[in-house]
PDB file of N, CA and C in Angstrom:
ATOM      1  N   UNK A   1      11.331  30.018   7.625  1.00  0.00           N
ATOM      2  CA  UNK A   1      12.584  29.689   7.033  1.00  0.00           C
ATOM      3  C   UNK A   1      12.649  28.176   6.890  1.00  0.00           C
ATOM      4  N   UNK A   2      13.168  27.437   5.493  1.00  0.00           N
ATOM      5  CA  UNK A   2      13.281  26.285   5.335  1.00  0.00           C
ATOM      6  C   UNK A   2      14.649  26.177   4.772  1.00  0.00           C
ATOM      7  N   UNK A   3      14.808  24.786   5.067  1.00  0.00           N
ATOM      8  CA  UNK A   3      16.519  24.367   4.101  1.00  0.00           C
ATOM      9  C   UNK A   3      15.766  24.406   2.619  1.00  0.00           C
ATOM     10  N   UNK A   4      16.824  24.850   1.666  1.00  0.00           N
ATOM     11  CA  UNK A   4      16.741  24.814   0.059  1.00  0.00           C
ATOM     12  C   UNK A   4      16.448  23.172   0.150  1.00  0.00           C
ATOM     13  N   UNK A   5      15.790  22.421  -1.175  1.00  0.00           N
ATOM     14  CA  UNK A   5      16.062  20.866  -1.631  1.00  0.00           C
ATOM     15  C   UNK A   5      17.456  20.641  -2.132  1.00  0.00           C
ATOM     16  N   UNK A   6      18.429  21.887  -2.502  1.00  0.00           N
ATOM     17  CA  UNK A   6      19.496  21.864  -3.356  1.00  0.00           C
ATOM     18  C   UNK A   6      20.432  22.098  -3.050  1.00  0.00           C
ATOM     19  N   UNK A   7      22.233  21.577  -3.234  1.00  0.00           N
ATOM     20  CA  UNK A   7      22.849  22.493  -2.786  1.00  0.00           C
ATOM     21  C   UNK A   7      23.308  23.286  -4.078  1.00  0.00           C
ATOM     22  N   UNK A   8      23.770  24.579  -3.620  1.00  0.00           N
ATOM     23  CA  UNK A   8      24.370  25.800  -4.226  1.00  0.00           C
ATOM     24  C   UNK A   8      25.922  25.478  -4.400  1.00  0.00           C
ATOM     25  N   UNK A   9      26.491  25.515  -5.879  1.00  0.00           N
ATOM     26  CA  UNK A   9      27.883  25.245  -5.696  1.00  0.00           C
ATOM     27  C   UNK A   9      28.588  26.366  -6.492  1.00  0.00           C
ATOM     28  N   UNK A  10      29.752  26.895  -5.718  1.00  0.00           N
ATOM     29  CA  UNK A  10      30.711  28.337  -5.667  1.00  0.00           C
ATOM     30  C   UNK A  10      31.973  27.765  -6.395  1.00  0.00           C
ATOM     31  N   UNK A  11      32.276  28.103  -7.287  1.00  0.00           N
ATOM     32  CA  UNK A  11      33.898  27.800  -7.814  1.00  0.00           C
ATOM     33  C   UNK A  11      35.109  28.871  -6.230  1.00  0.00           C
ATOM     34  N   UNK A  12      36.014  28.141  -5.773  1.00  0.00           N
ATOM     35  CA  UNK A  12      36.418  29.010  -4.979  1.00  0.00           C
ATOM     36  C   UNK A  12      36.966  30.199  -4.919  1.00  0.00           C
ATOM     37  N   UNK A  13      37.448  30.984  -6.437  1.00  0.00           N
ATOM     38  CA  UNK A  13      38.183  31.514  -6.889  1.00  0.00           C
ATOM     39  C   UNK A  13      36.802  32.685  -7.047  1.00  0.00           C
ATOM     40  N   UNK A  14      35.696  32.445  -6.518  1.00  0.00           N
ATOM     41  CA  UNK A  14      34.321  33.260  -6.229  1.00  0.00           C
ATOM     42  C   UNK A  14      33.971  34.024  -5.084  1.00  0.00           C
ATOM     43  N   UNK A  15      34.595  32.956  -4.041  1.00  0.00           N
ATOM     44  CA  UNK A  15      34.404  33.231  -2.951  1.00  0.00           C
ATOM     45  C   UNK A  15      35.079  34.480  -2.083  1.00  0.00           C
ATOM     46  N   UNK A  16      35.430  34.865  -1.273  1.00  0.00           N
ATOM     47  CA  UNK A  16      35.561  36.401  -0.665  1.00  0.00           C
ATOM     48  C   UNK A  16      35.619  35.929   0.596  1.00  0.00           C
ATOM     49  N   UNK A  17      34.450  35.327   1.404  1.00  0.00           N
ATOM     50  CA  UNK A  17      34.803  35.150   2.882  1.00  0.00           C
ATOM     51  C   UNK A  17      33.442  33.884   3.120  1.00  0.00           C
ATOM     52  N   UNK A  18      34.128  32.906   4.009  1.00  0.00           N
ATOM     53  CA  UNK A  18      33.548  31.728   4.781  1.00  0.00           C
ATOM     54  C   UNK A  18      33.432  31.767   6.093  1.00  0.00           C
ATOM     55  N   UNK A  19      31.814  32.214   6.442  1.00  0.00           N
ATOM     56  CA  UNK A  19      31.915  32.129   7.906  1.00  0.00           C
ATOM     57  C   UNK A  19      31.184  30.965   8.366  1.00  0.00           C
ATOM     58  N   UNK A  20      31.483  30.418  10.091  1.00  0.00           N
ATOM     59  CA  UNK A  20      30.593  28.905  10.215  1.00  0.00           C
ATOM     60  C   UNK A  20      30.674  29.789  11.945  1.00  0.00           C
ATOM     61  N   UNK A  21      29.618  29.034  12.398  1.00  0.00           N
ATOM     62  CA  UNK A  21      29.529  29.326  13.882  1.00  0.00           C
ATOM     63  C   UNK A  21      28.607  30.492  13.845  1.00  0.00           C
ATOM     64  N   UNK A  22      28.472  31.646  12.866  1.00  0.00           N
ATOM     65  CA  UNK A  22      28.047  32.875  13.243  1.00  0.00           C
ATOM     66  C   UNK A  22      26.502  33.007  14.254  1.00  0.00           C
ATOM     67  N   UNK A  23      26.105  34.559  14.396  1.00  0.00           N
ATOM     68  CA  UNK A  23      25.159  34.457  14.859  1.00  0.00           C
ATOM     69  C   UNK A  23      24.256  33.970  13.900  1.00  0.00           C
ATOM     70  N   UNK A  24      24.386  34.602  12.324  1.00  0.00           N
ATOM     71  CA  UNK A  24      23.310  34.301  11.549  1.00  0.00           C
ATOM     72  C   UNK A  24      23.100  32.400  10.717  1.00  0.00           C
ATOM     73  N   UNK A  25      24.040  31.750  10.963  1.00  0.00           N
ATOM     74  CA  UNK A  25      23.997  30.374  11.180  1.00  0.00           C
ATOM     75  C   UNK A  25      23.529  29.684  11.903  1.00  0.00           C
ATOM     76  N   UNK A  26      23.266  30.076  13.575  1.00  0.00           N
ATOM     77  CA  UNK A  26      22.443  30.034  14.902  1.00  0.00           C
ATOM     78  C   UNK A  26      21.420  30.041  14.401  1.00  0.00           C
ATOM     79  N   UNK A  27      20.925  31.228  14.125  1.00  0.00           N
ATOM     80  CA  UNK A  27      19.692  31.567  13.669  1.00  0.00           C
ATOM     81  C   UNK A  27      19.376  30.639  12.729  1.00  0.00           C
ATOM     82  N   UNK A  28      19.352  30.151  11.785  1.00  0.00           N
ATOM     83  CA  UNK A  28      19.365  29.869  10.363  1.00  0.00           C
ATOM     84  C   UNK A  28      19.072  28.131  11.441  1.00  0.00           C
ATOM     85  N   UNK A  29      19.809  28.027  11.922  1.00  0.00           N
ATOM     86  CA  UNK A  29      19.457  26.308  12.556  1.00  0.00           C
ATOM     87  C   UNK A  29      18.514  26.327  13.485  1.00  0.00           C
ATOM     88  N   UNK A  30      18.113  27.435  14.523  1.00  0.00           N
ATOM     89  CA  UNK A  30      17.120  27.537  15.413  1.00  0.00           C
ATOM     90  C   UNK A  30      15.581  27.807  14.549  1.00  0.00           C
ATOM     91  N   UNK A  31      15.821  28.268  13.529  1.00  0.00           N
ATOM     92  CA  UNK A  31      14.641  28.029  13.066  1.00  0.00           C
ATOM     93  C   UNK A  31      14.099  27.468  11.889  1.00  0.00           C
ATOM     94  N   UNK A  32      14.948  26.924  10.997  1.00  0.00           N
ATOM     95  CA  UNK A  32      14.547  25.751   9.761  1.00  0.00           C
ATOM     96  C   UNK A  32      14.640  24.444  10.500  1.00  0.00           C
ATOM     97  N   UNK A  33      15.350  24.288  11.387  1.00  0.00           N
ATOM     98  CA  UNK A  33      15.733  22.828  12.121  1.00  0.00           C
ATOM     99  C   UNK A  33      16.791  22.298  11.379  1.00  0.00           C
ATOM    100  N   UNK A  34      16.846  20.557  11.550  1.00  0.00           N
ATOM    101  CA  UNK A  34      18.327  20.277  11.401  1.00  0.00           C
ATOM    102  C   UNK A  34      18.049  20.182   9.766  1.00  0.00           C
ATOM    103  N   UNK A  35      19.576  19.891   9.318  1.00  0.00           N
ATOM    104  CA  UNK A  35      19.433  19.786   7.500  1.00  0.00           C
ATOM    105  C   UNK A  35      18.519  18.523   7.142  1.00  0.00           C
ATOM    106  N   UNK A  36      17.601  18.908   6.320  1.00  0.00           N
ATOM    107  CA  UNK A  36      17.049  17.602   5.597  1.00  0.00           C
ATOM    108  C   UNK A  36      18.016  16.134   5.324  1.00  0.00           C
ATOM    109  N   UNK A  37      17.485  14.962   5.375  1.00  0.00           N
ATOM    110  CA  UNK A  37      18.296  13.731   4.581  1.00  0.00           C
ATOM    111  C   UNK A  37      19.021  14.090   3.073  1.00  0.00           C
ATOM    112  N   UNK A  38      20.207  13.646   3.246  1.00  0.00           N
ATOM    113  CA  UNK A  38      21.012  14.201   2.024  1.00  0.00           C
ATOM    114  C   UNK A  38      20.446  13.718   0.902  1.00  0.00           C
ATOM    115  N   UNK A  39      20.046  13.965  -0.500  1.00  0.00           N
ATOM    116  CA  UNK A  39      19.361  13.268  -1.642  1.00  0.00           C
ATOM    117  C   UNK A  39      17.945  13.833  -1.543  1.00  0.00           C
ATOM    118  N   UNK A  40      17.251  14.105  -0.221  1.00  0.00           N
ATOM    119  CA  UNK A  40      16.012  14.934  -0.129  1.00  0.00           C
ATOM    120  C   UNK A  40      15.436  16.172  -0.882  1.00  0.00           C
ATOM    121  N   UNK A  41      14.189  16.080  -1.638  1.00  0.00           N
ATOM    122  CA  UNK A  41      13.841  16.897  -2.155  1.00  0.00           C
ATOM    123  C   UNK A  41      12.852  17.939  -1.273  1.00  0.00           C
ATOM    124  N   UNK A  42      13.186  19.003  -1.214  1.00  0.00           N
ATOM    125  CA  UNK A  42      12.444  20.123  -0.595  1.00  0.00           C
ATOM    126  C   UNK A  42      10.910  19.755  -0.333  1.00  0.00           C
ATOM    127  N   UNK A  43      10.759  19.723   0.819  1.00  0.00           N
ATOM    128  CA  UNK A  43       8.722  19.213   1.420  1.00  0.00           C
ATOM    129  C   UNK A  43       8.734  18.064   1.041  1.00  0.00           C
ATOM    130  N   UNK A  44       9.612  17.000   0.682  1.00  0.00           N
ATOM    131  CA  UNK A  44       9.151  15.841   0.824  1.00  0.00           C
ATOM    132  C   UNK A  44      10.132  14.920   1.574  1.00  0.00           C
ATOM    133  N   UNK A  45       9.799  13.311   2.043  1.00  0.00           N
ATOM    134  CA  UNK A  45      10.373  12.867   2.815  1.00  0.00           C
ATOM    135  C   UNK A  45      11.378  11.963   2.305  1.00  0.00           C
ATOM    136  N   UNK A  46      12.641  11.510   2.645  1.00  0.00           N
ATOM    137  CA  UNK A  46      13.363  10.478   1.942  1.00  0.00           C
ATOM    138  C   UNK A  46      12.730   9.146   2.232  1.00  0.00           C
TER     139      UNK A  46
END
Protein backbone atom coordinates (compact mmCIF):
# COMPACT_ATOMS: atom_id res chain seq x y z
CA UNK A 1 0.00 0.00 0.00
CA UNK A 2 1.25 3.51 -1.02
CA UNK A 3 -0.15 7.21 -0.68
CA UNK A 4 -1.70 8.27 -4.30
CA UNK A 5 0.89 11.41 -5.84
CA UNK A 6 -2.67 13.15 -6.07
CA UNK A 7 -5.31 14.41 -4.22
CA UNK A 8 -8.92 13.22 -5.13
CA UNK A 9 -11.46 16.11 -4.98
CA UNK A 10 -15.47 15.37 -4.00
CA UNK A 11 -17.97 18.28 -4.61
CA UNK A 12 -19.78 17.90 -1.08
CA UNK A 13 -23.17 17.61 -2.26
CA UNK A 14 -21.38 13.88 -3.37
CA UNK A 15 -20.53 12.92 -0.35
CA UNK A 16 -22.78 10.45 1.98
CA UNK A 17 -20.47 9.85 4.98
CA UNK A 18 -16.84 11.13 6.43
CA UNK A 19 -15.09 8.91 8.57
CA UNK A 20 -11.43 9.87 10.35
CA UNK A 21 -9.94 7.79 13.21
CA UNK A 22 -11.37 4.45 11.78
CA UNK A 23 -9.90 1.10 11.96
CA UNK A 24 -9.38 1.20 8.20
CA UNK A 25 -7.43 4.69 8.41
CA UNK A 26 -5.09 2.89 11.18
CA UNK A 27 -4.46 0.54 8.83
CA UNK A 28 -4.03 2.69 5.80
CA UNK A 29 -1.19 4.75 8.08
CA UNK A 30 0.45 1.58 9.63
CA UNK A 31 1.26 0.53 6.44
CA UNK A 32 1.90 3.25 3.56
CA UNK A 33 3.60 5.40 6.39
CA UNK A 34 3.21 9.04 6.98
CA UNK A 35 1.68 11.27 3.92
CA UNK A 36 4.27 12.17 1.36
CA UNK A 37 5.62 16.13 1.21
CA UNK A 38 2.69 18.13 -0.03
CA UNK A 39 3.46 19.05 -3.98
CA UNK A 40 5.18 15.40 -4.09
CA UNK A 41 4.90 13.31 -6.96
CA UNK A 42 4.22 9.58 -6.34
CA UNK A 43 8.01 7.51 -5.97
CA UNK A 44 9.73 10.50 -6.11
CA UNK A 45 11.33 12.82 -3.59
CA UNK A 46 10.52 16.62 -2.99
Amino acid sequence: MTWDGFMTKFKFKHLTRVDFSDDYTRAVLELAGPLPPKGSRHGQRA
